[in-house]
Protein backbone atom coordinates (compact mmCIF):
# COMPACT_ATOMS: atom_id res chain seq x y z
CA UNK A 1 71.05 130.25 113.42
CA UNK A 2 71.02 133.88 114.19
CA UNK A 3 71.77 136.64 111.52
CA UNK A 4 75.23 137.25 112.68
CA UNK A 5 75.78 133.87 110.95
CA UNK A 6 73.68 134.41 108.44
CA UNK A 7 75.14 137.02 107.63
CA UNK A 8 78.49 135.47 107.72
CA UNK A 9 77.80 133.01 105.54
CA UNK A 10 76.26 134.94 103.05
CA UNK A 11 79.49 136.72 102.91
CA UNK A 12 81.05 133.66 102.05
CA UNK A 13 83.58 133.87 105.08
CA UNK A 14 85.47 130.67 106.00
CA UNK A 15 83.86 129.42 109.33
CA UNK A 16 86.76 126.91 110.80
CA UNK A 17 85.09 124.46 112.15
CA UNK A 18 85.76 122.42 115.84
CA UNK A 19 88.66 120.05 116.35
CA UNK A 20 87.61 116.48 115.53
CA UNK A 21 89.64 113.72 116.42
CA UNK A 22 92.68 111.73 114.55
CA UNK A 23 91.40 109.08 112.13
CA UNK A 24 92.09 105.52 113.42
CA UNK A 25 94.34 104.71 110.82
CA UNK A 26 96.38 106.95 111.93
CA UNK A 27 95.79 106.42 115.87
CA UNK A 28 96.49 102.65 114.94
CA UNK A 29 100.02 103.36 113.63
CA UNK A 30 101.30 106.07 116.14
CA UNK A 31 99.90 103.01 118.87
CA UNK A 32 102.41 100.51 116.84
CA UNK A 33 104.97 102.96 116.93
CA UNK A 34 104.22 103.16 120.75
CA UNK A 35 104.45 99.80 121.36
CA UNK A 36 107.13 99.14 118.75
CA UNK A 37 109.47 101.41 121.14
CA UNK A 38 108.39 100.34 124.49
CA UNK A 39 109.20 96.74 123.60
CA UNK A 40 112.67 97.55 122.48
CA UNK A 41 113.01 99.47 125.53
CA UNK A 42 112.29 96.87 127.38
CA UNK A 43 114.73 94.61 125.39
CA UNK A 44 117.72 96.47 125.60
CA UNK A 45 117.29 95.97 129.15
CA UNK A 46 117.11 92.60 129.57
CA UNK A 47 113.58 93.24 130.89
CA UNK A 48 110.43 90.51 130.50
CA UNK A 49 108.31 92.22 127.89
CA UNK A 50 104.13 92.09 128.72
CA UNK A 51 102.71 89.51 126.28
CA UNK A 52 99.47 91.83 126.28
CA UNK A 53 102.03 94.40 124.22
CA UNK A 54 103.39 91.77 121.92
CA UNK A 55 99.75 90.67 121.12
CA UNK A 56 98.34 94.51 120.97
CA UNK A 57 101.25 95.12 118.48
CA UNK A 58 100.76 91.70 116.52
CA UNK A 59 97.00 92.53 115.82
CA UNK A 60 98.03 96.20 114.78
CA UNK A 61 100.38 95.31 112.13
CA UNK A 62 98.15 92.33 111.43
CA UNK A 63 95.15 94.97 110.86
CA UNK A 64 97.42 96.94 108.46
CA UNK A 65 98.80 94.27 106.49
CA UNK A 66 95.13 93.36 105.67
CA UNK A 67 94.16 97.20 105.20
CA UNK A 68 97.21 97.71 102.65
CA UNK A 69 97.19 94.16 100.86
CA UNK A 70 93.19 95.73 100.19
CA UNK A 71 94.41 99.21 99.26
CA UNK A 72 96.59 97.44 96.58
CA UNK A 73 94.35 94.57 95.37
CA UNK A 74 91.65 97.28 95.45
């Protein structure tokens, strides 16, 4: 570290840090939500909906329902 940091810090001056990346929680639901649309998209017009979406949703909400039966049993 060099003493312009040092310094800095010994100043007590908020360094933000870097971006990180969205928890998966939260990727998990906005990828529900994703999918969640796209099929009823797909629905409304008469359309054949990919069984790899129905499954990739399933698992999702089957992956929170586990997650928030343990948040409340917890």
């Amino acid at each position: 570290m060099n003493n312009k940091h040092k310094f800095l810090l010994n100043k007590e001056i908020y360094i933000k840090p870097p971006i990180g990346v969205t928890p998966k929680e939260i990727w998990k639901w906005y990828r529900a939500k994703e999918l969640s649309e796209a099929i009823r998209r797909y629905s409304d017009k008469y359309m054949k909906i990919p069984i790899a979406w129905v499954e990739e949703y399933n698992e999702l909400v089957k992956s929170y329902e586990h997650n928030h039966e343990e948040a409340n049993n917890g």
